[in-house]
PDB file of N, CA and C in Angstrom:
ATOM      1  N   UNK A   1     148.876  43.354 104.237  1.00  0.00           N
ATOM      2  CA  UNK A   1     148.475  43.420 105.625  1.00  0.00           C
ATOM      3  C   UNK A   1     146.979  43.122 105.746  1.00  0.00           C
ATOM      4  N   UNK A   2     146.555  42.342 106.739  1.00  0.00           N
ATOM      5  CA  UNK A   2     145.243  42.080 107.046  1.00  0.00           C
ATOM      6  C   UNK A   2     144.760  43.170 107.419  1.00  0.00           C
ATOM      7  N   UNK A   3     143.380  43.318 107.458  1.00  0.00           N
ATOM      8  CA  UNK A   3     142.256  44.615 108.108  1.00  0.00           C
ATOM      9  C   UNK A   3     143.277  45.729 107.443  1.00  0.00           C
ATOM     10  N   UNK A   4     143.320  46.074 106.588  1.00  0.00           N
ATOM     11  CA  UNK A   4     143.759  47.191 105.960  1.00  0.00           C
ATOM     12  C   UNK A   4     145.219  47.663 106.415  1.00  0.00           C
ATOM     13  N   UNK A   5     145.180  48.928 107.386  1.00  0.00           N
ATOM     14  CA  UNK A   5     146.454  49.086 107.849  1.00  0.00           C
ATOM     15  C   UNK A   5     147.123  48.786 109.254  1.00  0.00           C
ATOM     16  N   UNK A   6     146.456  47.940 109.520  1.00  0.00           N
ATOM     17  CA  UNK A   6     146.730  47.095 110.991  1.00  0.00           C
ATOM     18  C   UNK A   6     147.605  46.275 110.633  1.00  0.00           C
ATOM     19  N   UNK A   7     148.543  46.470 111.367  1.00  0.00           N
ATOM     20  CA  UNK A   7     149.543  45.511 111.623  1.00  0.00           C
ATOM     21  C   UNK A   7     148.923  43.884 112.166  1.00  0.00           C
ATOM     22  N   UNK A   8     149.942  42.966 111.139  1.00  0.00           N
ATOM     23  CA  UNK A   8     149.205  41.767 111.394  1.00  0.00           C
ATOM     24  C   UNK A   8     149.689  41.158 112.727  1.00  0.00           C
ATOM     25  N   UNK A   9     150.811  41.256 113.958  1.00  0.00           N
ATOM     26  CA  UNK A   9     150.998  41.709 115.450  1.00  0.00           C
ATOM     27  C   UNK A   9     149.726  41.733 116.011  1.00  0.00           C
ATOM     28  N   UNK A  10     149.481  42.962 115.520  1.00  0.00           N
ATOM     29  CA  UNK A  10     147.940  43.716 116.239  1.00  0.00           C
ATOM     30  C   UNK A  10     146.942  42.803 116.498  1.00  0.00           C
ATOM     31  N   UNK A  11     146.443  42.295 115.095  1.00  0.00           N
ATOM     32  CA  UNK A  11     145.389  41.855 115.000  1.00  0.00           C
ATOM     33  C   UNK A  11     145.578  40.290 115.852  1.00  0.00           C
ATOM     34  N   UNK A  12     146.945  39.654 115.645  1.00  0.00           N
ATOM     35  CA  UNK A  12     147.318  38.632 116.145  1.00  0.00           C
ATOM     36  C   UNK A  12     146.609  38.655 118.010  1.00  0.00           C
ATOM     37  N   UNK A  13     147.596  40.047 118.291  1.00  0.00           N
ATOM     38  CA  UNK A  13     148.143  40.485 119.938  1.00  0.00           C
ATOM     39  C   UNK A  13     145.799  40.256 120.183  1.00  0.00           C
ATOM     40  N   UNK A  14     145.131  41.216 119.561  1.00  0.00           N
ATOM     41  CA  UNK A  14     143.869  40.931 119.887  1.00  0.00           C
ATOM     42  C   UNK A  14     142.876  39.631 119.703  1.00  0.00           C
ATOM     43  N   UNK A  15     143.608  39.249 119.057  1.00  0.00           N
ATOM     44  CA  UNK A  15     143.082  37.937 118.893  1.00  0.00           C
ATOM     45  C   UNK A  15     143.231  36.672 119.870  1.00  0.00           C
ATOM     46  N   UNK A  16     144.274  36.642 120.420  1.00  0.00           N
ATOM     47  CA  UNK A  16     144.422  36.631 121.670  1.00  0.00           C
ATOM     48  C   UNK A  16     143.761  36.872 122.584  1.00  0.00           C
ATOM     49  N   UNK A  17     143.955  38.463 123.067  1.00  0.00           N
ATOM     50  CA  UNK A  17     142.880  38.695 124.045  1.00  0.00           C
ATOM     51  C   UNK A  17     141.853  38.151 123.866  1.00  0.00           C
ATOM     52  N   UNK A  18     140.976  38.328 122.970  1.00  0.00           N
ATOM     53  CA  UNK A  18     139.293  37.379 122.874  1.00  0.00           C
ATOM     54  C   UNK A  18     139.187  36.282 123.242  1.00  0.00           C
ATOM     55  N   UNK A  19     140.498  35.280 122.847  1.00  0.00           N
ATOM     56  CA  UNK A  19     140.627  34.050 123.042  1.00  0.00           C
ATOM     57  C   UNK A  19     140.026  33.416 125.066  1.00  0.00           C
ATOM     58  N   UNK A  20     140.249  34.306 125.137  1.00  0.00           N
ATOM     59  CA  UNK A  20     140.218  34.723 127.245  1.00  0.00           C
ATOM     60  C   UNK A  20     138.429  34.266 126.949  1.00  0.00           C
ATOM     61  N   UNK A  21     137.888  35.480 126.908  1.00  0.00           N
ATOM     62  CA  UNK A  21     136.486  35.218 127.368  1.00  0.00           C
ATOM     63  C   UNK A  21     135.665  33.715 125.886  1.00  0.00           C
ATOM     64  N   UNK A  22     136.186  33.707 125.013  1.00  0.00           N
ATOM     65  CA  UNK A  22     135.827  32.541 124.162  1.00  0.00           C
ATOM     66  C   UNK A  22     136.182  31.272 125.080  1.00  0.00           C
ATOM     67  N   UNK A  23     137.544  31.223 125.188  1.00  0.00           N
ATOM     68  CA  UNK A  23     138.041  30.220 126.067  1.00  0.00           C
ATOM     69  C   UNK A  23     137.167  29.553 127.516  1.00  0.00           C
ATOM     70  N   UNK A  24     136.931  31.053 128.243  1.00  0.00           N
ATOM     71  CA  UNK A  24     135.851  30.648 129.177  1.00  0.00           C
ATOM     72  C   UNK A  24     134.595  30.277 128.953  1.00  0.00           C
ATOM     73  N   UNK A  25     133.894  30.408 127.987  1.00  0.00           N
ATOM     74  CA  UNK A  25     132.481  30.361 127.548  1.00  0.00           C
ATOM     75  C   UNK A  25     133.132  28.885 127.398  1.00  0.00           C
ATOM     76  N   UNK A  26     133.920  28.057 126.198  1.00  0.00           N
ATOM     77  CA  UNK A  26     134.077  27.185 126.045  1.00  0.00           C
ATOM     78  C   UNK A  26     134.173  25.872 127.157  1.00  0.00           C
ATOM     79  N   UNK A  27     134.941  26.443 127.992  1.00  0.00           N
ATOM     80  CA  UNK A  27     135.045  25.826 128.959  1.00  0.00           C
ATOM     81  C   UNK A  27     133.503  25.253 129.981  1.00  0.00           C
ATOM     82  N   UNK A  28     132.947  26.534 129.990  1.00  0.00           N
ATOM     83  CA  UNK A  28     132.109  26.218 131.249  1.00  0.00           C
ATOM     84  C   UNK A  28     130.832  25.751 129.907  1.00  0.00           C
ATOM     85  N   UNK A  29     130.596  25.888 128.934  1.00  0.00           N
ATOM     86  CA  UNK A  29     129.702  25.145 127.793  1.00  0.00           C
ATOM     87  C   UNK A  29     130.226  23.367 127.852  1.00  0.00           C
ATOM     88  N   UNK A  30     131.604  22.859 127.571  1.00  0.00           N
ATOM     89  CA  UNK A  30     131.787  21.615 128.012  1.00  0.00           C
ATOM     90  C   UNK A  30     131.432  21.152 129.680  1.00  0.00           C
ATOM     91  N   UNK A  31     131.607  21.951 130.752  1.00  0.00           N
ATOM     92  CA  UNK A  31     131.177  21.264 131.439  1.00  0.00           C
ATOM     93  C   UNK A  31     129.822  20.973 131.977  1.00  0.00           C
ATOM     94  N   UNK A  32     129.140  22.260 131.430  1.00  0.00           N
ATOM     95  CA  UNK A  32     127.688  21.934 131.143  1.00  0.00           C
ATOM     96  C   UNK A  32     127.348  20.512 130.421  1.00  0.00           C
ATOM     97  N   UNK A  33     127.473  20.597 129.490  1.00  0.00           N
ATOM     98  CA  UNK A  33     127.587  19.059 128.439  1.00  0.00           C
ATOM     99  C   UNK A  33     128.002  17.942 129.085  1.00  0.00           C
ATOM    100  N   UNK A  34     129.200  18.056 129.772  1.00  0.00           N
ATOM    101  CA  UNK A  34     129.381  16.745 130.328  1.00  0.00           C
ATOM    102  C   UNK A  34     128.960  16.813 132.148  1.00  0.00           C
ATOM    103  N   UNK A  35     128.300  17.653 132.563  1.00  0.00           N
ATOM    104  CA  UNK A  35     127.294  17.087 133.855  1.00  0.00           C
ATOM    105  C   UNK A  35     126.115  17.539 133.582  1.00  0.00           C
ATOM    106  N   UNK A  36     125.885  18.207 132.931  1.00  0.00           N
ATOM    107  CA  UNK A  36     124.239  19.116 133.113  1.00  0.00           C
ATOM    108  C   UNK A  36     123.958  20.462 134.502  1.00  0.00           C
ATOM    109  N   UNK A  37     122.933  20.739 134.517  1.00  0.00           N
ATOM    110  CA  UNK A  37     122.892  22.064 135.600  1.00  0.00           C
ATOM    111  C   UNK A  37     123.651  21.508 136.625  1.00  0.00           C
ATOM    112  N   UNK A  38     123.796  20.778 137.372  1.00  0.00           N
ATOM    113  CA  UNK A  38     124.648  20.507 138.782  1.00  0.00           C
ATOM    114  C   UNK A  38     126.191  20.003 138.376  1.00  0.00           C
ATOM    115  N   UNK A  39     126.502  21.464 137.732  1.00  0.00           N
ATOM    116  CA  UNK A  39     128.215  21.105 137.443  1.00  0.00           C
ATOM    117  C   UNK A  39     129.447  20.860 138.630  1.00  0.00           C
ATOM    118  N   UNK A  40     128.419  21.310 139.907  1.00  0.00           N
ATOM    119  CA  UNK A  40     129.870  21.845 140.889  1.00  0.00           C
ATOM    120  C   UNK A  40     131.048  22.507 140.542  1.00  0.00           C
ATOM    121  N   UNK A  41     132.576  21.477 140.828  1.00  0.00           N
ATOM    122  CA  UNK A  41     133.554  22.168 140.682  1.00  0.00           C
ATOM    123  C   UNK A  41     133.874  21.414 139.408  1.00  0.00           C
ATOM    124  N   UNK A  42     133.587  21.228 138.280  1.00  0.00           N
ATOM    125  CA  UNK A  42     134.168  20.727 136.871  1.00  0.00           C
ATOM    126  C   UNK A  42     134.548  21.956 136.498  1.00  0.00           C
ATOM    127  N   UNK A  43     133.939  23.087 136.651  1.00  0.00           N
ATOM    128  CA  UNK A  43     134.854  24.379 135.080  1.00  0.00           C
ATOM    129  C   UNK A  43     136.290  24.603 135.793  1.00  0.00           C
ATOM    130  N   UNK A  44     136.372  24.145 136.848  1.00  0.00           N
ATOM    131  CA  UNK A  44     137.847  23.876 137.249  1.00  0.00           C
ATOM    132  C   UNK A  44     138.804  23.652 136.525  1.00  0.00           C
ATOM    133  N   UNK A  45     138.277  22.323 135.664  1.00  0.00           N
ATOM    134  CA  UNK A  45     138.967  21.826 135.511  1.00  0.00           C
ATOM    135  C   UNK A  45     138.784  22.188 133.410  1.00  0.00           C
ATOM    136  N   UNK A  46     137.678  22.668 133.377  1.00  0.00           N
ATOM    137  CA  UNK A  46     137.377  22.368 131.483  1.00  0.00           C
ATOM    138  C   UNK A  46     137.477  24.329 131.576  1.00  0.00           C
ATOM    139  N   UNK A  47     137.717  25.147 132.307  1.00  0.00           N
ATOM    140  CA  UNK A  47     137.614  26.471 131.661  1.00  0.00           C
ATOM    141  C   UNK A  47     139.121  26.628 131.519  1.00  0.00           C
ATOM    142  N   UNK A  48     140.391  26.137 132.376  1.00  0.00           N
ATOM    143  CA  UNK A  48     141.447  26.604 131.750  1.00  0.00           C
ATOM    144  C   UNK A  48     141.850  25.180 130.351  1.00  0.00           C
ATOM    145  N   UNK A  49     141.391  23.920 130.182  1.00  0.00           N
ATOM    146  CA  UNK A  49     141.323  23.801 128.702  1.00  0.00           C
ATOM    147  C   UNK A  49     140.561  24.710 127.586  1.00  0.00           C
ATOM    148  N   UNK A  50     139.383  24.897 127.909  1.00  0.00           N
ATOM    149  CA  UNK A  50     138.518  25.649 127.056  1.00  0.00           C
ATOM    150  C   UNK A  50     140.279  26.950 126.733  1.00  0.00           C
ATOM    151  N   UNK A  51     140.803  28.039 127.714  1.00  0.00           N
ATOM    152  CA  UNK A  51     141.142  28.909 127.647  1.00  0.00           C
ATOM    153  C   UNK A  51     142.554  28.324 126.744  1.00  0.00           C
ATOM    154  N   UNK A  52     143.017  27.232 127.130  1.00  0.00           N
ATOM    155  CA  UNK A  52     144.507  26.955 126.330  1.00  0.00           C
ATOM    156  C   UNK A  52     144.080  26.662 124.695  1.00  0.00           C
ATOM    157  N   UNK A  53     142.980  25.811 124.632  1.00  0.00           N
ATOM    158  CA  UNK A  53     142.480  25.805 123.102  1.00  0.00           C
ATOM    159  C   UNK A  53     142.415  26.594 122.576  1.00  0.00           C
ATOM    160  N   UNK A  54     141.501  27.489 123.120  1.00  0.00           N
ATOM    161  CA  UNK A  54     141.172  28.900 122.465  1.00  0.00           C
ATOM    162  C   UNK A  54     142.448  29.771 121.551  1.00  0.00           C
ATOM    163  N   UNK A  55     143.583  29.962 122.841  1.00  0.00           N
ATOM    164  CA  UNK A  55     144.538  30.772 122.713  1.00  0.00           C
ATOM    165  C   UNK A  55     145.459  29.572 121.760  1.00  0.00           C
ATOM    166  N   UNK A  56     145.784  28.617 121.600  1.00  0.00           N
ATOM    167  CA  UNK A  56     146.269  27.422 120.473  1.00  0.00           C
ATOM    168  C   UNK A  56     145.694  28.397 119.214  1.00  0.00           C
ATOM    169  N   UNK A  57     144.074  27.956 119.292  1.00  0.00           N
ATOM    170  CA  UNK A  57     143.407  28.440 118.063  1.00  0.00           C
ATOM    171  C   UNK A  57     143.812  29.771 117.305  1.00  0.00           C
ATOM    172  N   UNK A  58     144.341  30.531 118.627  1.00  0.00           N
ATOM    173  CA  UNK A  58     143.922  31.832 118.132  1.00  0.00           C
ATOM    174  C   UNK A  58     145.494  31.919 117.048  1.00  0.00           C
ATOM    175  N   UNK A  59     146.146  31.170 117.652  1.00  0.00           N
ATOM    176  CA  UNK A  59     147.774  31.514 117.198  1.00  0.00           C
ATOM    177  C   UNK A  59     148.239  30.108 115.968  1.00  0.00           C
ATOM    178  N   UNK A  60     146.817  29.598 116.025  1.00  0.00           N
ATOM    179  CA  UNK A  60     147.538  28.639 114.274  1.00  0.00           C
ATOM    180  C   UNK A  60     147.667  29.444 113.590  1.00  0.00           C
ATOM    181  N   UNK A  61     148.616  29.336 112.674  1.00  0.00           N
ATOM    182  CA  UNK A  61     149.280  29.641 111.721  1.00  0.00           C
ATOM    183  C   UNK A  61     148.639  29.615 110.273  1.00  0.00           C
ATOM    184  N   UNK A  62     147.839  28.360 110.267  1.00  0.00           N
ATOM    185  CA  UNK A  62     147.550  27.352 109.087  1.00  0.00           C
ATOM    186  C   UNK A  62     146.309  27.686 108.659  1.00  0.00           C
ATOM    187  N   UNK A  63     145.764  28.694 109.736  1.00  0.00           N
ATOM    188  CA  UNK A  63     144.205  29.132 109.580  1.00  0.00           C
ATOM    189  C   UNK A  63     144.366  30.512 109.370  1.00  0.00           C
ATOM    190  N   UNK A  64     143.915  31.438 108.599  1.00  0.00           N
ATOM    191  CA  UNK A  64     143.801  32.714 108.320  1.00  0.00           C
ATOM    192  C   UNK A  64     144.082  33.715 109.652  1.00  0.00           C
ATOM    193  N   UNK A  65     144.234  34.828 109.159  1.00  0.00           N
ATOM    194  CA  UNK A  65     144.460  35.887 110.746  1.00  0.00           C
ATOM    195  C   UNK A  65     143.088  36.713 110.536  1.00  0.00           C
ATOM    196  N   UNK A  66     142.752  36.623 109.283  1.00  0.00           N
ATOM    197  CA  UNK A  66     141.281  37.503 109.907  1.00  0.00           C
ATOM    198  C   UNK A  66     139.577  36.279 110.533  1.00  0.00           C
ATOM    199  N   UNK A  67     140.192  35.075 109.847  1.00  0.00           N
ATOM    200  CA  UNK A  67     139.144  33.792 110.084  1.00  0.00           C
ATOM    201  C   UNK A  67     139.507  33.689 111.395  1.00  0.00           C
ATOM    202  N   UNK A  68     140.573  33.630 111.954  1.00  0.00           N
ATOM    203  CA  UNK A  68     140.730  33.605 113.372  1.00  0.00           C
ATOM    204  C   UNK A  68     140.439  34.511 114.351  1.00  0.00           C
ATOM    205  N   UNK A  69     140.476  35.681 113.777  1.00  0.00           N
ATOM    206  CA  UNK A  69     139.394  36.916 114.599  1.00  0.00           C
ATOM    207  C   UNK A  69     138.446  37.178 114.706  1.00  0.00           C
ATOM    208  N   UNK A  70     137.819  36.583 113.402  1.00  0.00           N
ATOM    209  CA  UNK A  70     136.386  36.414 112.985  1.00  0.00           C
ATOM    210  C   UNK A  70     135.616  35.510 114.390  1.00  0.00           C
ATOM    211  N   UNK A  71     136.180  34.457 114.523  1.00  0.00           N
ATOM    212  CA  UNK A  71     135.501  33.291 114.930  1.00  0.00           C
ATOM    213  C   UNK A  71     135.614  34.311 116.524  1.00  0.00           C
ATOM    214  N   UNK A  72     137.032  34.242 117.056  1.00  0.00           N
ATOM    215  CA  UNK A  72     136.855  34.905 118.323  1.00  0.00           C
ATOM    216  C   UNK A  72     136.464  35.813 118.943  1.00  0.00           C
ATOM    217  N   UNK A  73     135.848  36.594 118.017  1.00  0.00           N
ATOM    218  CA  UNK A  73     135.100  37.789 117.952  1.00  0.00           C
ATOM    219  C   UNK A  73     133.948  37.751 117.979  1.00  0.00           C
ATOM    220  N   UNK A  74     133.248  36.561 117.154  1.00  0.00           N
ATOM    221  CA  UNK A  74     131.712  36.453 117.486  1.00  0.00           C
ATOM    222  C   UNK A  74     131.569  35.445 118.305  1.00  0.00           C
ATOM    223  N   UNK A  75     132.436  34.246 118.605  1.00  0.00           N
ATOM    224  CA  UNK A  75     132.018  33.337 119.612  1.00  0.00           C
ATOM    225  C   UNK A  75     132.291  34.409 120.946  1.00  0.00           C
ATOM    226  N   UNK A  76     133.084  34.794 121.162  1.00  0.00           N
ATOM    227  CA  UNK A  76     133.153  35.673 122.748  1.00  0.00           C
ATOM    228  C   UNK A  76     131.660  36.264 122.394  1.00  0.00           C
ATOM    229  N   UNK A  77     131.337  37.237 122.109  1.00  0.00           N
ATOM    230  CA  UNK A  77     130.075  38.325 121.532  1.00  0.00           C
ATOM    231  C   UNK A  77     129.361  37.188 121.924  1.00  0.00           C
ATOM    232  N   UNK A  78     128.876  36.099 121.529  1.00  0.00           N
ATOM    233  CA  UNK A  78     127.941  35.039 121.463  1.00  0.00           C
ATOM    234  C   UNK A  78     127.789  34.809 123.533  1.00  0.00           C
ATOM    235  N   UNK A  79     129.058  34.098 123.423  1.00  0.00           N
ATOM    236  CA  UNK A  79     128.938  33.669 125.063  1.00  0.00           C
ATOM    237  C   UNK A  79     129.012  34.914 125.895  1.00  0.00           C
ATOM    238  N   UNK A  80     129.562  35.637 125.819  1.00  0.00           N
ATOM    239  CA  UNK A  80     128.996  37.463 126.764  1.00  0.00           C
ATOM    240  C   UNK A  80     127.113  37.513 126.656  1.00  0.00           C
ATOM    241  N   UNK A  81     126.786  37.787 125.493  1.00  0.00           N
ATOM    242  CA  UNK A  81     125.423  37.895 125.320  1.00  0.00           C
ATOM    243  C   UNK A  81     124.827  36.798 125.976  1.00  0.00           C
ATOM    244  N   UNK A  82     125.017  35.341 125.875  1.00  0.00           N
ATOM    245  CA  UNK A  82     124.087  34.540 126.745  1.00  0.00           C
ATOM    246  C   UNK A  82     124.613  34.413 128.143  1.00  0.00           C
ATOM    247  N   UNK A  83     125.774  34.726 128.647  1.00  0.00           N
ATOM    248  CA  UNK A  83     125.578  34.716 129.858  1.00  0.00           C
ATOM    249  C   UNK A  83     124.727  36.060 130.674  1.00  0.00           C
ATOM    250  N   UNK A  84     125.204  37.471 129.780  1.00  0.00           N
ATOM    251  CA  UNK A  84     124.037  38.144 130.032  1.00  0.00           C
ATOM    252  C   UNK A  84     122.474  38.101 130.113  1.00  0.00           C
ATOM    253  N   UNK A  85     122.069  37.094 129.029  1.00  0.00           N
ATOM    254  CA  UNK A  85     120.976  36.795 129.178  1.00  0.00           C
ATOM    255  C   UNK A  85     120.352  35.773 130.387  1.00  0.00           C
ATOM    256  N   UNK A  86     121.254  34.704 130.751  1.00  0.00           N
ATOM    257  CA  UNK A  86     121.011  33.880 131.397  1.00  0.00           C
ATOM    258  C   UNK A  86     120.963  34.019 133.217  1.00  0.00           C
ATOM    259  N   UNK A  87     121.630  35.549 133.342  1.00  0.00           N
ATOM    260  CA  UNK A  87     121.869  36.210 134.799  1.00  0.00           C
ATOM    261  C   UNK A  87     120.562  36.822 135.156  1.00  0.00           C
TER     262      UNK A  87
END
């Protein structure tokens, strides 16, 4: 079992959840990139890709279950902290 006595479900089922706010950071980070500060309505359209990637990511198979928590765990942490910073 991954993370000791956590059910690998668990860690899956949360990994997931993170995938949400990673997903959004992702999203509204591409549409930054592809307009710059005057995004308008683009995260329309790139935060629910950002959010379907994410949650794809979170549920490969082919990639570890703790590398996959890893990542969604500090990229969310990452984009929470700079949008905090940036408000």
């Amino acid at each position: 079992m991954p993370f000791g006595a956590m059910p690998g479900w668990l860690v899956t089922a949360a990994t997931v959840v993170l995938a949400l706010p990673f997903g959004w950071g992702l999203g509204l980070l591409a549409a930054y990139l592809i307009a710059g500060k005057n995004f308008g309505q683009l995260p329309a359209g790139t935060v629910p890709l950002g959010i379907i990637a994410a949650v794809v990511f979170s549920l490969w198979s082919s990639i570890k279950l703790a590398t996959r928590f890893m990542v969604m765990l500090v990229g969310s942490a990452a984009f929470i902290l700079f949008a905090w910073l940036v408000s």
